[in-house]
C-alpha atoms as a PDB file:
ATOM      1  CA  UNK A   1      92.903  87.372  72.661  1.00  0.00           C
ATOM      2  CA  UNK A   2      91.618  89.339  76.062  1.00  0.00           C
ATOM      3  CA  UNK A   3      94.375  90.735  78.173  1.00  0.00           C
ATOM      4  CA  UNK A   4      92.590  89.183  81.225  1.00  0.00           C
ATOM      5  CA  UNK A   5      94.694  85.743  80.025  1.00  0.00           C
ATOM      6  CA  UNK A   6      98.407  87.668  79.880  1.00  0.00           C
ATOM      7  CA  UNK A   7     100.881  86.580  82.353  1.00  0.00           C
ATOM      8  CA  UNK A   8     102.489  88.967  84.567  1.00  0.00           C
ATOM      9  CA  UNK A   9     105.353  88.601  86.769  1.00  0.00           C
ATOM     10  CA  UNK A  10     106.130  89.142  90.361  1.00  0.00           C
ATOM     11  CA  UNK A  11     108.865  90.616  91.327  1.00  0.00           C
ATOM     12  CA  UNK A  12     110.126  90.915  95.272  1.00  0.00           C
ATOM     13  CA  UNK A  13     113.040  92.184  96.240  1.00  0.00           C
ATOM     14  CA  UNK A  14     113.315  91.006  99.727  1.00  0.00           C
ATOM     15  CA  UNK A  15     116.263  91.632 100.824  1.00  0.00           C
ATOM     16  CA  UNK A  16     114.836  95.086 101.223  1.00  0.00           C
ATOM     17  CA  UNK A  17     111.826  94.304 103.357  1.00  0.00           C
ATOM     18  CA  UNK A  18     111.242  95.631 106.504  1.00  0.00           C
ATOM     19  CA  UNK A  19     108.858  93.416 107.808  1.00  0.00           C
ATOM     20  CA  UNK A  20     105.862  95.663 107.736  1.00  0.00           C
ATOM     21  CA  UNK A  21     103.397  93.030 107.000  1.00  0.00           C
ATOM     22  CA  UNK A  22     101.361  95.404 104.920  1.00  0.00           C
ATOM     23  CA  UNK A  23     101.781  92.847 101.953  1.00  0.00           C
ATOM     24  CA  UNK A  24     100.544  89.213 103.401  1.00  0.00           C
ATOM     25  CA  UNK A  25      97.362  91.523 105.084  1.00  0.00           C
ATOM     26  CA  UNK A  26      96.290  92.764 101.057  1.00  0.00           C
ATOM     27  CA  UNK A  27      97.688  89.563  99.312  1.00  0.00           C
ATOM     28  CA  UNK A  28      97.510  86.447 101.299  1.00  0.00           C
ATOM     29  CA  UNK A  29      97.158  84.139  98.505  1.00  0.00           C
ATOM     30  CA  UNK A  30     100.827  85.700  97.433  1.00  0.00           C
ATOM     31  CA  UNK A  31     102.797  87.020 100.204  1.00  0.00           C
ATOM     32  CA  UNK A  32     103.526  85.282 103.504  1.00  0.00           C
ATOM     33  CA  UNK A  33     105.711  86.645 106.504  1.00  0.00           C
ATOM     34  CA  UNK A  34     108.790  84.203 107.063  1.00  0.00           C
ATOM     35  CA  UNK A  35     109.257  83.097 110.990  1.00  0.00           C
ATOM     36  CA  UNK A  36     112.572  82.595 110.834  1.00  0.00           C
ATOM     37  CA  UNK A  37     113.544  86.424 109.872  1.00  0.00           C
ATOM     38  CA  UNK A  38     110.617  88.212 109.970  1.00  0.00           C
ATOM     39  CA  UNK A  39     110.064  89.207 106.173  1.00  0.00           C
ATOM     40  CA  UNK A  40     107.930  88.986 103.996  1.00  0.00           C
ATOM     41  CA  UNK A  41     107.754  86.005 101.138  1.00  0.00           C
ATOM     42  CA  UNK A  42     106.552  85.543  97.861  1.00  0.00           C
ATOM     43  CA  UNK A  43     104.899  82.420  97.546  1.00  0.00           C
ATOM     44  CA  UNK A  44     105.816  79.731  95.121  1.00  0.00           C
ATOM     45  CA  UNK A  45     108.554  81.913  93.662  1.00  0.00           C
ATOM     46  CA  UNK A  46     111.627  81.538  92.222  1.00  0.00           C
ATOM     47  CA  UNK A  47     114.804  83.015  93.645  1.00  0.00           C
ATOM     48  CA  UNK A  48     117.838  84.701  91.717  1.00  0.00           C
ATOM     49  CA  UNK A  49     119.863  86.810  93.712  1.00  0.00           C
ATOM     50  CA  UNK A  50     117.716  88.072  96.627  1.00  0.00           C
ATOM     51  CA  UNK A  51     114.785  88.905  94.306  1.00  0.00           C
ATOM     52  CA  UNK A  52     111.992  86.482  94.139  1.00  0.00           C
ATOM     53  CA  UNK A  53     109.739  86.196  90.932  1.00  0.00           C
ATOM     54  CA  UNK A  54     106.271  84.078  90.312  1.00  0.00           C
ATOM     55  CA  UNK A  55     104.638  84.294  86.992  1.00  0.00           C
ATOM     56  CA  UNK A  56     100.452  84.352  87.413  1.00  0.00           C
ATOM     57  CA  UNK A  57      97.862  85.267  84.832  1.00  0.00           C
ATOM     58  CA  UNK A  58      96.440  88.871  85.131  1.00  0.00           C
ATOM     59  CA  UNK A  59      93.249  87.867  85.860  1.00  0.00           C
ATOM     60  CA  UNK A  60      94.807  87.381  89.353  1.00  0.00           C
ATOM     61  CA  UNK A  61      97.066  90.282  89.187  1.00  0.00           C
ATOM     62  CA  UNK A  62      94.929  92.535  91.046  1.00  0.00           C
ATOM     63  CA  UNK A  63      95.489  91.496  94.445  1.00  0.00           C
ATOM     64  CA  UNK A  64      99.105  91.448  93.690  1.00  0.00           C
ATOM     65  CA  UNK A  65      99.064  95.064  92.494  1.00  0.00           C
ATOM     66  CA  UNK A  66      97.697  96.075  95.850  1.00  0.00           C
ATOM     67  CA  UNK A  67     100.527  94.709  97.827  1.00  0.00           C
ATOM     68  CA  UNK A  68     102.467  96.697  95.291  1.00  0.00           C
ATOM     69  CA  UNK A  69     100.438  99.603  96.331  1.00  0.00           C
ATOM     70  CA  UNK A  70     100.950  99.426 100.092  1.00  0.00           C
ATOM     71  CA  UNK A  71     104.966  98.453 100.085  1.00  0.00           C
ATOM     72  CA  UNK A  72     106.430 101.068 101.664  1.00  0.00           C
ATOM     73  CA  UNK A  73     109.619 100.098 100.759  1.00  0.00           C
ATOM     74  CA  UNK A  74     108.464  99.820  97.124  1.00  0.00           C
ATOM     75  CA  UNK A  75     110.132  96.233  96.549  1.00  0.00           C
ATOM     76  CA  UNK A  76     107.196  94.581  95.411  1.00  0.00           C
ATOM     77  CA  UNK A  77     106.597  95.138  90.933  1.00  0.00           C
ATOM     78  CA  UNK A  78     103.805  93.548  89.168  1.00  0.00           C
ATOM     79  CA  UNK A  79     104.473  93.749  85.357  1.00  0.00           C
ATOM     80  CA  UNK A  80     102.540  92.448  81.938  1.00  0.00           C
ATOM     81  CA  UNK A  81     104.849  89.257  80.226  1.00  0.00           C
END
């Protein structure tokens, strides 16, 4: 089976963002900035102690690996299930 199926996870550890915005302008579909307090969100996620996680297939894992990219507070991982 192709790789472009595999799941991969998001992981966002919040708690640590600084608001930057850097994220929702690269990933829109993923990330949204919160109103309320000014950080960053992962959409549809799941949270578990300050750090918020979405599963996605890879084929849609690029977009999510460029918000990685441009974190400057390097909170955001994308990894293979």
């Amino acid at each position: 089976m192709s790789g472009f199926f595999m799941s991969v996870i998001i992981i966002h550890h919040r708690k640590k963002c600084i608001g930057c915005h850097y994220c929702v302008d690269v990933a829109p579909d993923f990330f949204y900035m919160d109103e309320q307090d000014g950080k960053a969100s992962l959409l549809n996620s799941t949270p578990k102690k300050g750090i918020f996680t979405v599963k996605i297939l890879n084929q849609f894992a690029d977009t999510a690996r460029q918000a990685q990219a441009v974190c400057p507070m390097k909170i955001i991982d994308v990894r293979l299930l």
